[in-house]
Protein backbone atom coordinates (compact mmCIF):
# COMPACT_ATOMS: atom_id res chain seq x y z
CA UNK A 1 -38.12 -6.35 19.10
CA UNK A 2 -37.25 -9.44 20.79
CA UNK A 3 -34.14 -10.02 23.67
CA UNK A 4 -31.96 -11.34 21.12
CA UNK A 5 -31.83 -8.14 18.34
CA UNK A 6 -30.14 -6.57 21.49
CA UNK A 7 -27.03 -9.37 21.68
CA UNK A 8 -25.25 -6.87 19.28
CA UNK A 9 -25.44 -3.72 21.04
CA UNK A 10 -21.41 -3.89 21.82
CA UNK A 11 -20.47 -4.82 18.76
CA UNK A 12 -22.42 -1.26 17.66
CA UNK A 13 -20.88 0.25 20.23
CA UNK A 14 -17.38 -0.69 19.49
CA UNK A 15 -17.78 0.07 15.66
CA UNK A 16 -19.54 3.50 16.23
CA UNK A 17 -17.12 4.24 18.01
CA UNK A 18 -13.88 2.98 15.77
CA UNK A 19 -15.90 5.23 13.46
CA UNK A 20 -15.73 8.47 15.11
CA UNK A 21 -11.85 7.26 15.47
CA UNK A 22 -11.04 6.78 12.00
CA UNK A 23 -12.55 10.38 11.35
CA UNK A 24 -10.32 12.00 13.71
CA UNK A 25 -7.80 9.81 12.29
CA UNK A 26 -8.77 10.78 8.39
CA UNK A 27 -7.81 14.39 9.23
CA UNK A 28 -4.66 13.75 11.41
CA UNK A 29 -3.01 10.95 9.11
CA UNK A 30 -4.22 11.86 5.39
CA UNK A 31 -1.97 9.20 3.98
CA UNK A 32 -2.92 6.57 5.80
CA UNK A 33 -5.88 6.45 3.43
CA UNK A 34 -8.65 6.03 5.77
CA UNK A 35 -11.32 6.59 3.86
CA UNK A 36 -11.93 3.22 2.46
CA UNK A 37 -11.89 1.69 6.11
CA UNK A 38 -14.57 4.09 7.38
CA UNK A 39 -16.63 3.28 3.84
CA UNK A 40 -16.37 -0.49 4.18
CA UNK A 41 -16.95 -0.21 8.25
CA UNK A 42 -19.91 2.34 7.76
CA UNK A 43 -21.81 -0.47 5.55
CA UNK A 44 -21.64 -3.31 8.27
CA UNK A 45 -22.88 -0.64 10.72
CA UNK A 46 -25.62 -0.12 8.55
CA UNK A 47 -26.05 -4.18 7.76
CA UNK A 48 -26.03 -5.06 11.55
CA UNK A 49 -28.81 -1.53 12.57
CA UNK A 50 -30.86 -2.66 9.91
CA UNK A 51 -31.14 -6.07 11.41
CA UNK A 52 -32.74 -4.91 14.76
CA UNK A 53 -35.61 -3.45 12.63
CA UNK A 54 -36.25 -6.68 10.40
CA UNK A 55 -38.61 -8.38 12.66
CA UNK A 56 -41.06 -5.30 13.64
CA UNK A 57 -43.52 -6.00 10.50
CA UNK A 58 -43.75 -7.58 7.03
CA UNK A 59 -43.33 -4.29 5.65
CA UNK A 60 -40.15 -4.07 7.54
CA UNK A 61 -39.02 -6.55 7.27
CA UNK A 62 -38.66 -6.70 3.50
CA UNK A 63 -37.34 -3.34 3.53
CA UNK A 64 -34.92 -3.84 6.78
CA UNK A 65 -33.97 -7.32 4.64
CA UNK A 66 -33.03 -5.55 1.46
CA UNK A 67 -31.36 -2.91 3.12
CA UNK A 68 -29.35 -5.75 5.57
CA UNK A 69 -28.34 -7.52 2.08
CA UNK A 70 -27.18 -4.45 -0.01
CA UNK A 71 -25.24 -2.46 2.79
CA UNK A 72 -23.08 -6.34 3.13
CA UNK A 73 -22.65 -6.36 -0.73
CA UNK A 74 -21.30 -2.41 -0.51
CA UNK A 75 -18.96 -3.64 2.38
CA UNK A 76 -17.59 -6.35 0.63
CA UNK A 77 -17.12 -4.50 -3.15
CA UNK A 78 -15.07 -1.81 -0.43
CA UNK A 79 -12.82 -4.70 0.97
CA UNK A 80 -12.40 -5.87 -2.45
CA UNK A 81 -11.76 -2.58 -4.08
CA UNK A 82 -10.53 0.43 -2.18
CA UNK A 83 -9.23 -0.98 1.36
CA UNK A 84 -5.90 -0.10 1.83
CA UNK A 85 -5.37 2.84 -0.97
CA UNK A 86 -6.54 6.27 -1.42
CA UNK A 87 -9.56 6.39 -3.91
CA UNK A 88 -7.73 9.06 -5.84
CA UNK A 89 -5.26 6.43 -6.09
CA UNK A 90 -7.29 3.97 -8.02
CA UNK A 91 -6.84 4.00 -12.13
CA UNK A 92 -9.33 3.79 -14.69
CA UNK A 93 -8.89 0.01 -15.23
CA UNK A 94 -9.51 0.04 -11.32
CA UNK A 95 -12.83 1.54 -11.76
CA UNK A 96 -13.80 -1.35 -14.95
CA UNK A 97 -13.83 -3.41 -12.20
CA UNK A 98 -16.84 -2.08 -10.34
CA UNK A 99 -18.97 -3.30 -13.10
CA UNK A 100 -18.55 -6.98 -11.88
CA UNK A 101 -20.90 -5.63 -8.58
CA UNK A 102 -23.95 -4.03 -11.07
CA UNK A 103 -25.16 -7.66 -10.83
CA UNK A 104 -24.22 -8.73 -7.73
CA UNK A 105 -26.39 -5.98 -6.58
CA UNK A 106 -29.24 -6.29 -8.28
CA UNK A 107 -29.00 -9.96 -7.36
CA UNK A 108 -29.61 -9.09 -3.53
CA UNK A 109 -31.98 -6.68 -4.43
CA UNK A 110 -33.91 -9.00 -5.66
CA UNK A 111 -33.85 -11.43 -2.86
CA UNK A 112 -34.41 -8.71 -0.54
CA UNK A 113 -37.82 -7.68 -2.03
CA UNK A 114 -39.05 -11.27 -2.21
CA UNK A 115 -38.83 -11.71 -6.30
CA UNK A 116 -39.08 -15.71 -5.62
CA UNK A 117 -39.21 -16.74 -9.68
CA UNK A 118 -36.01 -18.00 -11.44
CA UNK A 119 -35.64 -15.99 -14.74
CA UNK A 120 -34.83 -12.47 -12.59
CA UNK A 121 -31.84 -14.50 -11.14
CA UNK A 122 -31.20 -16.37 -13.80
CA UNK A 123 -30.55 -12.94 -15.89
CA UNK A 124 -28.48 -11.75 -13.25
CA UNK A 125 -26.06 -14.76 -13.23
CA UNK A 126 -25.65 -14.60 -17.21
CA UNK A 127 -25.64 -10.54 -16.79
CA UNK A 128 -22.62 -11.39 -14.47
CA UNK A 129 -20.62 -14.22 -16.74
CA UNK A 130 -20.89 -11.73 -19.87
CA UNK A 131 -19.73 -8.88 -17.57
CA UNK A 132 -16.73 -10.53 -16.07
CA UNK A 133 -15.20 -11.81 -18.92
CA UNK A 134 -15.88 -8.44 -21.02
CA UNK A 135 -14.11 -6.28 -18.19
CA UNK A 136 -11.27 -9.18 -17.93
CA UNK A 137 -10.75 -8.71 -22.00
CA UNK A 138 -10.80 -5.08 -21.64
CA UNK A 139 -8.22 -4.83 -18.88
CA UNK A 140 -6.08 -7.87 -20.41
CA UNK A 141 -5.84 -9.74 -17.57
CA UNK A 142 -5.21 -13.22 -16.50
CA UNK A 143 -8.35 -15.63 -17.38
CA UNK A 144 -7.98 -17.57 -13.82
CA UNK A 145 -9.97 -14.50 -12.75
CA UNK A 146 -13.59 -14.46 -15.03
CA UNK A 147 -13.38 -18.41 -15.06
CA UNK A 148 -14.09 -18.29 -11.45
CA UNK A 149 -16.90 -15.62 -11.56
CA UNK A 150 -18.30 -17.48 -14.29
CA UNK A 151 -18.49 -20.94 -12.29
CA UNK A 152 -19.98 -18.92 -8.96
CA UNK A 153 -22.73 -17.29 -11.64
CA UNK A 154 -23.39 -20.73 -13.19
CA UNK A 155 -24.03 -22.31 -9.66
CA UNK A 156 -26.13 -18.89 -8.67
CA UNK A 157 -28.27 -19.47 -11.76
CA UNK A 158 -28.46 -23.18 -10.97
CA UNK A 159 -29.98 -22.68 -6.91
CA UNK A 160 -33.00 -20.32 -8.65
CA UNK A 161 -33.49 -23.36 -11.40
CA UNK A 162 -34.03 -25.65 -8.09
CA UNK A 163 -36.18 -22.85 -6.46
CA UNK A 164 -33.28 -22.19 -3.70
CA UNK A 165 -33.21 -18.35 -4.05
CA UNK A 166 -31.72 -17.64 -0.79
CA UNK A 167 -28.66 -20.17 -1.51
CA UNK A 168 -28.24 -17.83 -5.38
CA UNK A 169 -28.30 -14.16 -3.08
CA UNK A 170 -26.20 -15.61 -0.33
CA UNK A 171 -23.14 -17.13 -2.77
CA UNK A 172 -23.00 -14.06 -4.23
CA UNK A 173 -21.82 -12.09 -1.12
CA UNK A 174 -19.92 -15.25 -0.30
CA UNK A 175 -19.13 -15.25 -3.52
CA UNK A 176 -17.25 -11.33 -3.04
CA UNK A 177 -16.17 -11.72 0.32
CA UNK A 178 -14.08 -14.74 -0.59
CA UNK A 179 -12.64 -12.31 -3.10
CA UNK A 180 -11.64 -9.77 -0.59
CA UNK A 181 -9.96 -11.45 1.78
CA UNK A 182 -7.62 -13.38 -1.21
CA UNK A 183 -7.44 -9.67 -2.62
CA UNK A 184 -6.61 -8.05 0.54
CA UNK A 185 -4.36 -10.93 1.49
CA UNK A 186 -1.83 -10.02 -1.56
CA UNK A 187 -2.73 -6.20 -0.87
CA UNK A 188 -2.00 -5.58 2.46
CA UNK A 189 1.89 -5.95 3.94
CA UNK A 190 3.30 -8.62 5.25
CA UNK A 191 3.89 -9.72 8.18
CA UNK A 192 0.97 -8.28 10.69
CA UNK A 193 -1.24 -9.32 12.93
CA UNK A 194 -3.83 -7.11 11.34
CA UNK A 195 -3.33 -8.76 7.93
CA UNK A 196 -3.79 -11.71 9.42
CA UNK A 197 -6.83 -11.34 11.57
CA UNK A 198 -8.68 -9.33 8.61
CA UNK A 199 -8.07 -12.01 6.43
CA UNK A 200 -9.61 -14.77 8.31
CA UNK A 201 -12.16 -13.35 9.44
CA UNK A 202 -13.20 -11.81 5.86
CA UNK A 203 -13.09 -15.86 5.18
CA UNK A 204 -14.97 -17.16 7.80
CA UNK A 205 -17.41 -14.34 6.94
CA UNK A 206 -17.69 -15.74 3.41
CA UNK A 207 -18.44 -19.22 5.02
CA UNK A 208 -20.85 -17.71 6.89
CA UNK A 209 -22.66 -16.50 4.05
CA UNK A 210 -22.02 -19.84 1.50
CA UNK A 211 -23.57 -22.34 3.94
CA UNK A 212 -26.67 -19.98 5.45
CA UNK A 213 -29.25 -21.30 3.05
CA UNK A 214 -28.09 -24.70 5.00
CA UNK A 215 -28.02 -24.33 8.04
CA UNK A 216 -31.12 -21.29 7.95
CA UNK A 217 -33.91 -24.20 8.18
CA UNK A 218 -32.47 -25.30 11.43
CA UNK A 219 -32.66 -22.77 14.17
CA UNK A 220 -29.67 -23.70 16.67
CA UNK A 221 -27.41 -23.95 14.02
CA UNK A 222 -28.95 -20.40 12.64
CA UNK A 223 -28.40 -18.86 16.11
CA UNK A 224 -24.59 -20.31 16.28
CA UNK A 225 -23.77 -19.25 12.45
CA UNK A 226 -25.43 -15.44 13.69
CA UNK A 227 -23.16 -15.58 16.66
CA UNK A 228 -20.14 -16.59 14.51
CA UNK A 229 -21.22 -13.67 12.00
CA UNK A 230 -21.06 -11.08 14.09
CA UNK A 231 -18.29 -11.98 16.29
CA UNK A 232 -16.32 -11.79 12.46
CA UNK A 233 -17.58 -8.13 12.26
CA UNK A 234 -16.23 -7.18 15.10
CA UNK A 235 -13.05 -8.97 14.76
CA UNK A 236 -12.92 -7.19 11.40
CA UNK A 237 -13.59 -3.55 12.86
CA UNK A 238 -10.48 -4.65 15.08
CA UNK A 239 -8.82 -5.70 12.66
CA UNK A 240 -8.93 -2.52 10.43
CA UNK A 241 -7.61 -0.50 13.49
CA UNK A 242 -4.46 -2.80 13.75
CA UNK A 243 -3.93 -2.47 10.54
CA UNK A 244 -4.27 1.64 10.55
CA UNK A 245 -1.95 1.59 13.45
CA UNK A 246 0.55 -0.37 11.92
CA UNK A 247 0.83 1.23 8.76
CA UNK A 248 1.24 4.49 11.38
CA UNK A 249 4.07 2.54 12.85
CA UNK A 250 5.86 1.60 9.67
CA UNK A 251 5.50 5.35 8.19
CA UNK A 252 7.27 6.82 11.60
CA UNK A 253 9.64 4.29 10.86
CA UNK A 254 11.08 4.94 7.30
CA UNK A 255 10.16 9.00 8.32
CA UNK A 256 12.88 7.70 11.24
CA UNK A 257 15.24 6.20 8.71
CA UNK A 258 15.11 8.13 5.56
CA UNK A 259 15.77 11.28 4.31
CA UNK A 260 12.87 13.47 3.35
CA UNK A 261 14.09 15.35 0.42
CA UNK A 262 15.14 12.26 -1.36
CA UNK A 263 13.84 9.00 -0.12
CA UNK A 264 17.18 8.13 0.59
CA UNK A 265 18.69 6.06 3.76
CA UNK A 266 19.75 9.04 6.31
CA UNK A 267 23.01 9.12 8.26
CA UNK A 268 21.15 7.17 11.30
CA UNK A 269 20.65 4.18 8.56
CA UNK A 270 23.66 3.91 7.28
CA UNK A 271 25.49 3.71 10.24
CA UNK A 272 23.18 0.36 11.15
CA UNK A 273 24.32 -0.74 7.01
CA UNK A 274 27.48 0.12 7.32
CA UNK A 275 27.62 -1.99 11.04
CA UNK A 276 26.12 -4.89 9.61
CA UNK A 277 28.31 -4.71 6.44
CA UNK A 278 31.39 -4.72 8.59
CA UNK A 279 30.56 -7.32 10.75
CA UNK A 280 30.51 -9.85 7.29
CA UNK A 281 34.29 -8.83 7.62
CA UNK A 282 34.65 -6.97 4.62
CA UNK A 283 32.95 -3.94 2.49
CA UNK A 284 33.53 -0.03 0.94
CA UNK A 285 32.00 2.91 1.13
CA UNK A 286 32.02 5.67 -1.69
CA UNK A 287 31.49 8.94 -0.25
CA UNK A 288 30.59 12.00 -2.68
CA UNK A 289 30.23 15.56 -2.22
CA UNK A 290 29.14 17.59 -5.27
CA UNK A 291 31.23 20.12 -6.38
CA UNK A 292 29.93 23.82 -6.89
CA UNK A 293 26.20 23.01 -5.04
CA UNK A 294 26.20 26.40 -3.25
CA UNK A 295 26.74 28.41 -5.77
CA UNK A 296 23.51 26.74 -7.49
CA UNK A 297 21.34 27.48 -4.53
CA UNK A 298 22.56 31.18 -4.42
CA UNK A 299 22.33 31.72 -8.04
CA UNK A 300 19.13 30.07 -9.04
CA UNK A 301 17.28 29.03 -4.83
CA UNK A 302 17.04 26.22 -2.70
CA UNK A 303 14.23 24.79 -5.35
CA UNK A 304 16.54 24.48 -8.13
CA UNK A 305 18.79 23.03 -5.63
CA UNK A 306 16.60 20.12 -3.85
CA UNK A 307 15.42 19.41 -7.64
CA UNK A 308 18.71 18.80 -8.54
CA UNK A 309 19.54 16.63 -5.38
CA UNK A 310 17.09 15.15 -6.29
CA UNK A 311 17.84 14.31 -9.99
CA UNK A 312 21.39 13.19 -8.35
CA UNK A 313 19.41 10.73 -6.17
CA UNK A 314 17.47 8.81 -8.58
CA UNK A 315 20.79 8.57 -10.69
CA UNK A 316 22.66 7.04 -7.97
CA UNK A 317 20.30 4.57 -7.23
CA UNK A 318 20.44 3.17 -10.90
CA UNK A 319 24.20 2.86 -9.77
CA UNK A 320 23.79 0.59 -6.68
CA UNK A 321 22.22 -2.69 -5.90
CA UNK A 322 19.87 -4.19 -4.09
CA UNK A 323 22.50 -5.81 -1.81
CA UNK A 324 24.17 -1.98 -1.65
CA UNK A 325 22.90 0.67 0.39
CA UNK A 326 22.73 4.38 -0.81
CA UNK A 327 22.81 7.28 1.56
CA UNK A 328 22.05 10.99 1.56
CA UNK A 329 24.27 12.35 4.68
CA UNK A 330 22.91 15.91 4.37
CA UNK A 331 23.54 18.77 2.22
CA UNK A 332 25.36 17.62 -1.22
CA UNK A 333 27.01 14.68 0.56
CA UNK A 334 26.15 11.30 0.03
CA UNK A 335 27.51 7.86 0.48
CA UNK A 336 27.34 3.76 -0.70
CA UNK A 337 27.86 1.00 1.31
CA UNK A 338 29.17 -1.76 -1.46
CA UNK A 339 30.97 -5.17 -1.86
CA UNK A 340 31.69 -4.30 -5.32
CA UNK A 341 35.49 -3.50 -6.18
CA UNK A 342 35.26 0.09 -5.21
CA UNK A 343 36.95 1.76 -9.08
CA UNK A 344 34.12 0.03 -10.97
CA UNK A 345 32.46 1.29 -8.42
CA UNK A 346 33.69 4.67 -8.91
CA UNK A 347 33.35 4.49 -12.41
CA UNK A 348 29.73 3.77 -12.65
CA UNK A 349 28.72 6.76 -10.28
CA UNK A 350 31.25 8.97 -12.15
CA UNK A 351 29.28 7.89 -15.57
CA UNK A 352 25.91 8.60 -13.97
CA UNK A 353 26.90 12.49 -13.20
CA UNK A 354 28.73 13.47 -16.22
CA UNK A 355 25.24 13.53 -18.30
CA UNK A 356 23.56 17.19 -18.45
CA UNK A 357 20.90 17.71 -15.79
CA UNK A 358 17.54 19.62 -16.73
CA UNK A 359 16.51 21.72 -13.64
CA UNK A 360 13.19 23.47 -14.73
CA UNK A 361 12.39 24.42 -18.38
CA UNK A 362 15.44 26.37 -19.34
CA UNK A 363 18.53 25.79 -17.04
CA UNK A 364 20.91 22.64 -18.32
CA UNK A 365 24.16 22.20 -15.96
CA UNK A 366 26.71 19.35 -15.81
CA UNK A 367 27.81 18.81 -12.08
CA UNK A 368 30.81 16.39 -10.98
CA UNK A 369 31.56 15.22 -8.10
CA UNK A 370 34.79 14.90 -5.71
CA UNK A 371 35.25 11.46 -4.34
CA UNK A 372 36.56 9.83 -0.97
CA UNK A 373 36.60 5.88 -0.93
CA UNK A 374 37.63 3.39 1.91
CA UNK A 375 37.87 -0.04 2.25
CA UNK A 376 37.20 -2.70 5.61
CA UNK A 377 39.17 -3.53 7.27
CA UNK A 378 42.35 -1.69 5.43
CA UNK A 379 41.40 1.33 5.94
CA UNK A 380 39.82 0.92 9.50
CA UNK A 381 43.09 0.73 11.07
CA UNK A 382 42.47 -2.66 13.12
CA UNK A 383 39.23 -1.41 14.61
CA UNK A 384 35.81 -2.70 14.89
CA UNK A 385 32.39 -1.44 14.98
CA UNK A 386 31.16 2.29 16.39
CA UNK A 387 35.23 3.03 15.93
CA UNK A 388 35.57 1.12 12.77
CA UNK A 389 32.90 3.86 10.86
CA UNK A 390 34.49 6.70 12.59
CA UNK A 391 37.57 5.70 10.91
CA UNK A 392 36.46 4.42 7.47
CA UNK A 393 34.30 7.85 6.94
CA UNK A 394 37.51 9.41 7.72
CA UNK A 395 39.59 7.74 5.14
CA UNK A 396 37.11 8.77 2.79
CA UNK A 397 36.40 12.47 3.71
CA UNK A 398 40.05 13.41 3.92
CA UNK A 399 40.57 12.10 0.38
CA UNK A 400 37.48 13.86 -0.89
CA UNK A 401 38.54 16.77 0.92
CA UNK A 402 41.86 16.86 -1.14
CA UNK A 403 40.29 16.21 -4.37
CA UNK A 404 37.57 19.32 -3.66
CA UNK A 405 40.87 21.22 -2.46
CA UNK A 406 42.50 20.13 -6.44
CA UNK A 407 38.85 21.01 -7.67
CA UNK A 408 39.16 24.51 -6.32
CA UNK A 409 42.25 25.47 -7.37
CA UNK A 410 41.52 24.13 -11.06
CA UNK A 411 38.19 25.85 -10.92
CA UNK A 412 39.56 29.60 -10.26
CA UNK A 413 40.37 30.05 -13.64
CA UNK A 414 37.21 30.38 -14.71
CA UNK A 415 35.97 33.40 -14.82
CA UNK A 416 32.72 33.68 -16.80
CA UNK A 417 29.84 32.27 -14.72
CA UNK A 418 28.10 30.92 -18.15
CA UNK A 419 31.77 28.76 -18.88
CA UNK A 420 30.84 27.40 -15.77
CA UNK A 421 27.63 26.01 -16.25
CA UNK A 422 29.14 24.86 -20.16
CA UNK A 423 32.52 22.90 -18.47
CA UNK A 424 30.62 21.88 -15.26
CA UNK A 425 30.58 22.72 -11.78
């Protein structure tokens, strides 16, 4: 081994030990789907070990070589194909996909072991064109897609015609990489610095890779692209941490904001809506309490009754907007922020509960709802902000209160539990 097969100790170092990270991380933060990272990561470990072992012999090095080549290819079908999802996440057509990397592997392969005559490579590329567009027509996708494969397989086939082998292996893990940083790039959220820094480097990686068989003959430029390489892994094995720490940060967030049960904006939420909604000087809130829920959860449990908030949640949300806010204030209560004139309003949400709700395999019930409404600034009695919700929820309860109170009194003369169920609750 020579001095400079030692320049990437840290770089080891730092990856082995984001590694041991994500693992801890894996069983701490299933959903965070880490698995992909550590797969994708665990590959460049492997490219960048093998590549203190390629210059020992000419046994080695073939071997050391192939490995180097296949463990970037497996890196770069992971960026492309399971970064940033859980693989039991990924569908069927997902999976069609893989197909495109049969070739791409066997192309490196066959760099790696020295194959140095055109028709292996040449088979490859047209093995590649005919798979591409085959899994394209079977997943009925758009054609922008294959058309580019086909061009990088027609320009892989056309280095091995002209006898430049290492320019055919070399555009095809450009050829991917480029591919996972676009993919990634429309995959992962917006807005972060991991994104960001993942992406770029994932491109300058690719460059790396397209202009090698260039810059190869000439060893200064060779040791400055090798410096450039690696400095990209290690800005990517950065980059994959950011991006696991953020996602962290965004799920404490909406676990911060929303309610659990339903997915719905909690009480600490609305209260920032419902600020913002009054400072535009004017907006209503609906506020709804179902009628008869506790009589549901002793007759039937507390599963029948989180199904059915449930069911009561995803038909309120086909009521509101994406300008409106929905809320789940706890229990049976919840609430909507809205511009809207507040009847039709009222209307559409009373429309949404009066169809029968299926809770299990046998139990049908019809629920209504009683139904405070308030309006800024009417109803907020000439105050503003913290005060101004105080008031306007309120306005709102007291009138749902008295229609619950009118609800009661009508509902006491019924005295067979299965009316109940038949008339509503």
């Amino acid at each position: 081994m020579n001095d400079r097969q030692f320049e990437n100790l840290p770089y080891l170092v730092v990856s082995a030990t984001l590694i041991a990270t994500l693992l801890i991380l894996q069983r701490r933060l299933p959903r965070l789907a880490i698995n992909s990272w550590i797969f994708a990561l665990g590959f460049t470990v492997i490219s960048e070990i093998s590549g203190y072992f390629i210059e020992i012999s000419a046994g080695w090095h073939i071997a050391m070589h192939t490995v180097r080549l296949c463990s970037d290819l497996l890196a770069g079908v992971a960026f492309l194909f399971f970064t940033g999802r859980k693989l039991s996440a990924t569908s069927d057509h997902d999976f069609k996909l893989l197909w495109n990397a049969v070739p791409f592997f066997a192309l490196e392969l066959i760099f790696g072991l020295e194959v140095f005559t055109p028709w292996p490579y040449v088979l490859c590329a047209a093995a590649g064109a005919v798979i591409s567009v085959a899994v394209a027509v079977l997943r009925k996708r758009s054609s922008i897609i294959p058309v580019a494969q086909v061009i990088l397989w027609f320009a892989i086939a056309t280095f091995a015609v002209l006898g430049n082998y290492r320019a055919s292996a070399y555009w095809g893990l450009g050829g991917v990489f480029a591919a996972a940083g676009l993919h990634l790039w429309y995959r992962l959220p917006r807005n972060t610095i991991g994104r960001v820094a993942l992406v770029l480097s994932l491109f300058v990686w690719s460059a790396s890779f397209f202009t090698h068989s260039y810059v190869f003959p000439h060893p200064k430029l060779r040791m400055m692209a090798e410096n450039i390489w690696s400095i990209q892994k290690f800005i990517v094995s950065v980059s994959m941490l950011l991006i696991l720490l953020e996602s962290e940060a965004r799920e404490n967030e909406a676990l911060a904001m929303r309610d659990q049960l339903t997915g719905l904006a909690n009480r600490r939420l609305m209260e920032l809506r419902l600020t913002s909604a009054i400072s535009t000087g004017h907006t209503s809130i609906l506020l709804l309490d179902l009628n008869g829920f506790k009589q549901i959860n002793d007759t039937h449990g507390h599963l029948a009754g989180d199904e059915l908030l449930q069911q009561i949640a995803e038909r309120l949300t086909q009521c509101v907007t994406e300008e409106e806010t929905l809320a789940r204030l706890g229990g049976d209560e919840f609430l909507i922020i809205s511009n809207r004139d507040i009847l039709t309003l009222n209307g559409s949400v009373q429309e949404a509960l009066s169809k029968p709700i299926l809770l299990g395999r046998n139990l049908t019930i019809v629920v209504n709802a009683s139904i405070g409404t308030a309006i800024f600034p009417l109803d907020a009695q000439g105050s503003s902000g913290a005060e101004a919700i105080t008031n306007l929820l309120r306005v709102a309860d007291n009138q749902l209160y008295a229609r619950k109170q009118a609800h009661t009194v009508e509902e006491a003369t019924v005295t067979n539990p299965r009316r109940l169920y038949r008339q509503g609750l």
